[in-house]
C-alpha atoms as a PDB file:
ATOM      1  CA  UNK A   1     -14.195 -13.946   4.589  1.00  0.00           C
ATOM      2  CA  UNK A   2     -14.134 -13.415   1.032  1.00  0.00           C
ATOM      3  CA  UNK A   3     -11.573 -13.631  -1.575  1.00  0.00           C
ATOM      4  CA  UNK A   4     -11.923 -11.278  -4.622  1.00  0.00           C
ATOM      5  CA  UNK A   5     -10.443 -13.238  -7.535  1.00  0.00           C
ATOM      6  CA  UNK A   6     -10.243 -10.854 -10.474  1.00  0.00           C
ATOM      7  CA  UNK A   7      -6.937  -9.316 -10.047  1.00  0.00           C
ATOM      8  CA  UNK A   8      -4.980 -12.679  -9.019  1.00  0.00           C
ATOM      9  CA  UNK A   9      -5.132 -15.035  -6.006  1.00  0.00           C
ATOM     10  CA  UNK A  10      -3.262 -15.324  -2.596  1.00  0.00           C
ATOM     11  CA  UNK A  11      -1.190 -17.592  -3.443  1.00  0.00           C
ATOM     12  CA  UNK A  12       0.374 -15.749  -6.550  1.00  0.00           C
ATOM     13  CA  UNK A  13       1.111 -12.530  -4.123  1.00  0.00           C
ATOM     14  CA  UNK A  14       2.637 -15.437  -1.791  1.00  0.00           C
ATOM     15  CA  UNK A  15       5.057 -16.888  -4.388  1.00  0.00           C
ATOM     16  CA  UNK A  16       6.328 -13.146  -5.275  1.00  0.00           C
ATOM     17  CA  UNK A  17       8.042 -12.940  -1.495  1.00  0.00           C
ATOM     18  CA  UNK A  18      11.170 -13.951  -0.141  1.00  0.00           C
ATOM     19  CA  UNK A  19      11.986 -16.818   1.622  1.00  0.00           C
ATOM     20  CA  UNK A  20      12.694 -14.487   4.885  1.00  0.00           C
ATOM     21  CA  UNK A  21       9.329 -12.336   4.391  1.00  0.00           C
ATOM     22  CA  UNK A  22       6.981 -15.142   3.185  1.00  0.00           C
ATOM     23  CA  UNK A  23       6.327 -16.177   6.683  1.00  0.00           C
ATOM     24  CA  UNK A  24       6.137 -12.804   8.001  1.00  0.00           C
ATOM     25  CA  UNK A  25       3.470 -12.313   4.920  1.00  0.00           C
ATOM     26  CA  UNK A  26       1.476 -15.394   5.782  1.00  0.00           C
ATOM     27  CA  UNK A  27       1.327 -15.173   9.462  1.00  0.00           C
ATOM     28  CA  UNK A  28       0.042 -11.220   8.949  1.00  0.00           C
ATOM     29  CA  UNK A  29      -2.744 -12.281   6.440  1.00  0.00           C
ATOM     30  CA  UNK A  30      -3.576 -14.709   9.307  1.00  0.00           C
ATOM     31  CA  UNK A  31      -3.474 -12.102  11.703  1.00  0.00           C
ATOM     32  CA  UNK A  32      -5.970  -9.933   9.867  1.00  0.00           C
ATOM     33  CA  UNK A  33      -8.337 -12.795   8.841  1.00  0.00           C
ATOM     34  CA  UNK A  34      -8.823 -13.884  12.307  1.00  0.00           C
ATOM     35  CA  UNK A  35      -9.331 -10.102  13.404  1.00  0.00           C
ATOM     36  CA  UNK A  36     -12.046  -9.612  10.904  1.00  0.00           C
ATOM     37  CA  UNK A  37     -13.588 -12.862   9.926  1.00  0.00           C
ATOM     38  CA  UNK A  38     -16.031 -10.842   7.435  1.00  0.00           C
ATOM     39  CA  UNK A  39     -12.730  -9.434   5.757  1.00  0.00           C
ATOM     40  CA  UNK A  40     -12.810  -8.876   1.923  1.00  0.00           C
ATOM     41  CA  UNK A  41      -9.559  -9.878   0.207  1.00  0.00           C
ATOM     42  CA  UNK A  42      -7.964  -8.459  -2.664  1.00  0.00           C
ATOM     43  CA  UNK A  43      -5.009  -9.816  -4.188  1.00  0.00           C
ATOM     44  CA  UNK A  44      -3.380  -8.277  -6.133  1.00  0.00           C
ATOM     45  CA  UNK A  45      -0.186  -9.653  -7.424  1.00  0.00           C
ATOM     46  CA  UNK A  46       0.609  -6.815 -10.279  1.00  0.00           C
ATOM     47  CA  UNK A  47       1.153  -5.193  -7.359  1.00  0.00           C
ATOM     48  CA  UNK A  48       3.087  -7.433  -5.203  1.00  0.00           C
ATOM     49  CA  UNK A  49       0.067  -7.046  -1.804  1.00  0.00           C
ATOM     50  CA  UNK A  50      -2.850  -8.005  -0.538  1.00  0.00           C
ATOM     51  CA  UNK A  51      -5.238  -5.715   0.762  1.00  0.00           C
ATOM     52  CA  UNK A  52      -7.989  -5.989   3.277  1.00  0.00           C
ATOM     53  CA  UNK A  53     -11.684  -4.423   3.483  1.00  0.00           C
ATOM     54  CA  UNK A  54     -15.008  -4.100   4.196  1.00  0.00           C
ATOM     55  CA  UNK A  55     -15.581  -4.379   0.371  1.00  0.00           C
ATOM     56  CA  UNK A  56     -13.734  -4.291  -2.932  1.00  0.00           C
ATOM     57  CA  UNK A  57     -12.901  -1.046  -3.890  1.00  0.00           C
ATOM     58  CA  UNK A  58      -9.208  -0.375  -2.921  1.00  0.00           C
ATOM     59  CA  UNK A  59      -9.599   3.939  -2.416  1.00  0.00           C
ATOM     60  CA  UNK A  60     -12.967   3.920  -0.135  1.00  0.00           C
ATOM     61  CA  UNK A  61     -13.391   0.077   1.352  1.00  0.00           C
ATOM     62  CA  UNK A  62     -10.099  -1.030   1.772  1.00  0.00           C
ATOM     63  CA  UNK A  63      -8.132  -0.230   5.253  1.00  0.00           C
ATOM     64  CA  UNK A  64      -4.743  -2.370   5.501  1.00  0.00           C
ATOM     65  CA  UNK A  65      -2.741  -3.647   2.959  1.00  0.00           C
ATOM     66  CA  UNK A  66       0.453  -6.297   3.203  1.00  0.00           C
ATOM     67  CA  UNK A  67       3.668  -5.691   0.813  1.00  0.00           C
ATOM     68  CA  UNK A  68       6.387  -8.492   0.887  1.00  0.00           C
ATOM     69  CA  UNK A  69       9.902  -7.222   0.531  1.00  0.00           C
ATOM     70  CA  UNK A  70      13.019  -9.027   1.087  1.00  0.00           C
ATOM     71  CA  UNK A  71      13.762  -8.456   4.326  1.00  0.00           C
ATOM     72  CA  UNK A  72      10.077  -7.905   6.162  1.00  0.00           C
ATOM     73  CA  UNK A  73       6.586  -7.178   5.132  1.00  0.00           C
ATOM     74  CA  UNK A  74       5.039  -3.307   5.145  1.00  0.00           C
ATOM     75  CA  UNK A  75       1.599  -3.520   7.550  1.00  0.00           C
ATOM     76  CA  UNK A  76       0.411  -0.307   6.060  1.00  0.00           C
ATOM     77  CA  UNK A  77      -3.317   1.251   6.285  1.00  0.00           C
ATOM     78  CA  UNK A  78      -4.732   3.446   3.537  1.00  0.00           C
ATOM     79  CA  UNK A  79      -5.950   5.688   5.942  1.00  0.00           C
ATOM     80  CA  UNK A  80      -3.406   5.887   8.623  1.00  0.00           C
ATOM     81  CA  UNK A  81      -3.108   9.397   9.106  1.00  0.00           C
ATOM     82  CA  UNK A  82      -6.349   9.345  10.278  1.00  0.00           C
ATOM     83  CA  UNK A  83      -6.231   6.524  13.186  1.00  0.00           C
ATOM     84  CA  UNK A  84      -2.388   6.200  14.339  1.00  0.00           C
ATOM     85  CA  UNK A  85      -2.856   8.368  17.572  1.00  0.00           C
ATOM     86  CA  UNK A  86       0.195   6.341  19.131  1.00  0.00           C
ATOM     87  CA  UNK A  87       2.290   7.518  15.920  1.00  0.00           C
ATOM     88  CA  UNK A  88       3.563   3.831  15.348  1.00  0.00           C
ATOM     89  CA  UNK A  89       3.328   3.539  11.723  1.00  0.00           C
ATOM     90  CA  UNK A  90       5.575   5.788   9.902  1.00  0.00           C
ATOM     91  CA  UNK A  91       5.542   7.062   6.056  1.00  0.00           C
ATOM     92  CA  UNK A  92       5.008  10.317   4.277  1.00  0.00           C
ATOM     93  CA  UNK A  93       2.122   9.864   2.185  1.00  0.00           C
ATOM     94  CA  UNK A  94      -1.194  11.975   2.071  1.00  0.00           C
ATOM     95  CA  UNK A  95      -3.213   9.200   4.135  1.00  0.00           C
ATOM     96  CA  UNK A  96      -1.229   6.088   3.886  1.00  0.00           C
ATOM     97  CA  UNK A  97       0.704   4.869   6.601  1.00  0.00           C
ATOM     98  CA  UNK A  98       2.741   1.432   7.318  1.00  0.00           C
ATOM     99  CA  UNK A  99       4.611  -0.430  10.088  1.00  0.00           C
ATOM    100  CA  UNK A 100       7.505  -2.557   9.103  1.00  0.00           C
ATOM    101  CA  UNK A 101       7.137  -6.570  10.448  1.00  0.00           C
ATOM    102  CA  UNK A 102      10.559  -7.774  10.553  1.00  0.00           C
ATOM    103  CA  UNK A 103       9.321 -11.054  12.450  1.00  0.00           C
ATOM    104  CA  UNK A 104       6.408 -13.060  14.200  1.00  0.00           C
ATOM    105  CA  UNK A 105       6.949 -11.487  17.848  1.00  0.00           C
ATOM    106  CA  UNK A 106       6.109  -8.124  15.851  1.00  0.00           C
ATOM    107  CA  UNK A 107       2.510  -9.026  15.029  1.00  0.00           C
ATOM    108  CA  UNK A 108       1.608 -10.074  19.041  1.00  0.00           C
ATOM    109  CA  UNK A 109       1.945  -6.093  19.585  1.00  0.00           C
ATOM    110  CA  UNK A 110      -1.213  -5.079  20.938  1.00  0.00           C
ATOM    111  CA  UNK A 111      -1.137  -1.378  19.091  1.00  0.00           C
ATOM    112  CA  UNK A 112      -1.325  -3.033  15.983  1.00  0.00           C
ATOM    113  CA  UNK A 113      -4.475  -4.763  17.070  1.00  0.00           C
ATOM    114  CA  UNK A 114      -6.116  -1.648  18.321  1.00  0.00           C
ATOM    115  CA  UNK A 115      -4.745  -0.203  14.924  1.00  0.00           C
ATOM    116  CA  UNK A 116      -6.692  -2.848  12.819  1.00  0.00           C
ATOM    117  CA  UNK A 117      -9.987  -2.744  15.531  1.00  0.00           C
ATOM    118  CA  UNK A 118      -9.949   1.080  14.832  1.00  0.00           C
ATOM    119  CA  UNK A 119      -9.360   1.044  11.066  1.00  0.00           C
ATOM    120  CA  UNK A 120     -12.353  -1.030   9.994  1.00  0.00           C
ATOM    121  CA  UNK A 121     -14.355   0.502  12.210  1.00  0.00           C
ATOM    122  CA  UNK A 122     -13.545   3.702  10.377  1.00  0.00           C
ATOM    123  CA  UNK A 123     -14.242   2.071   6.638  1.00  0.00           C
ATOM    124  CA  UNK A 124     -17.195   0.868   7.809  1.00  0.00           C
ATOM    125  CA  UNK A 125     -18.442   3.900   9.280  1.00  0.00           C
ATOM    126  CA  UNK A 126     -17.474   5.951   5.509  1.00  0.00           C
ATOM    127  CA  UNK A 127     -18.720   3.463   3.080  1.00  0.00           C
END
């Protein structure tokens, strides 16, 4: 794992969520760190996320980002048009897609897994 400092650090992105979504937040950035051990971390707390990769740059390396809100925390993968073929993540934009994780028991599903397996497979095959 490594953390990319320059924008911020985890722990700023962690004290900008809720008291309902900051577990949600950590346990996912667990989630993702144990399912990709060489993970590249950017922080970015301008922005309120954190966002996970094969290497720094956010439009090419990056494949799954975390959001805090009040209420849950946005899973979302910058290129999730491209790798949801069980159409679990919802959103409208161009590539970017995102599931919403309203609690713990939501990160044990095992199409989320296959989600992450399949997305950094796919960054690391285009970078």
């Amino acid at each position: 794992m490594k953390i990319e400092k320059s924008l911020g650090t985890i722990q700023e992105v962690f004290a900008k969520a809720s008291p309902t979504s900051l577990p949600i937040l950590k346990a996912a950035h667990r989630f993702l760190v144990e399912n990709d051990p060489n993970v590249v971390i950017v922080p970015r707390p301008g922005e309120k996320s954190l966002s996970y990769g094969v290497g720094v740059r956010k439009n090419s390396e990056a494949y799954c980002y975390l959001i805090p809100f009040k209420e849950h925390v946005n899973f979302g993968f910058f290129y999730g048009t491209e790798i949801d073929s069980d159409g679990i993540l919802e959103g409208t934009g161009a590539k970017m897609r995102h599931i919403k994780i309203r609690n713990l028991a939501d990160l044990k599903n095992p199409k989320l897994k296959r989600l992450v397996q399949i997305a950094i497979k796919d960054r690391l095959a285009n970078k």
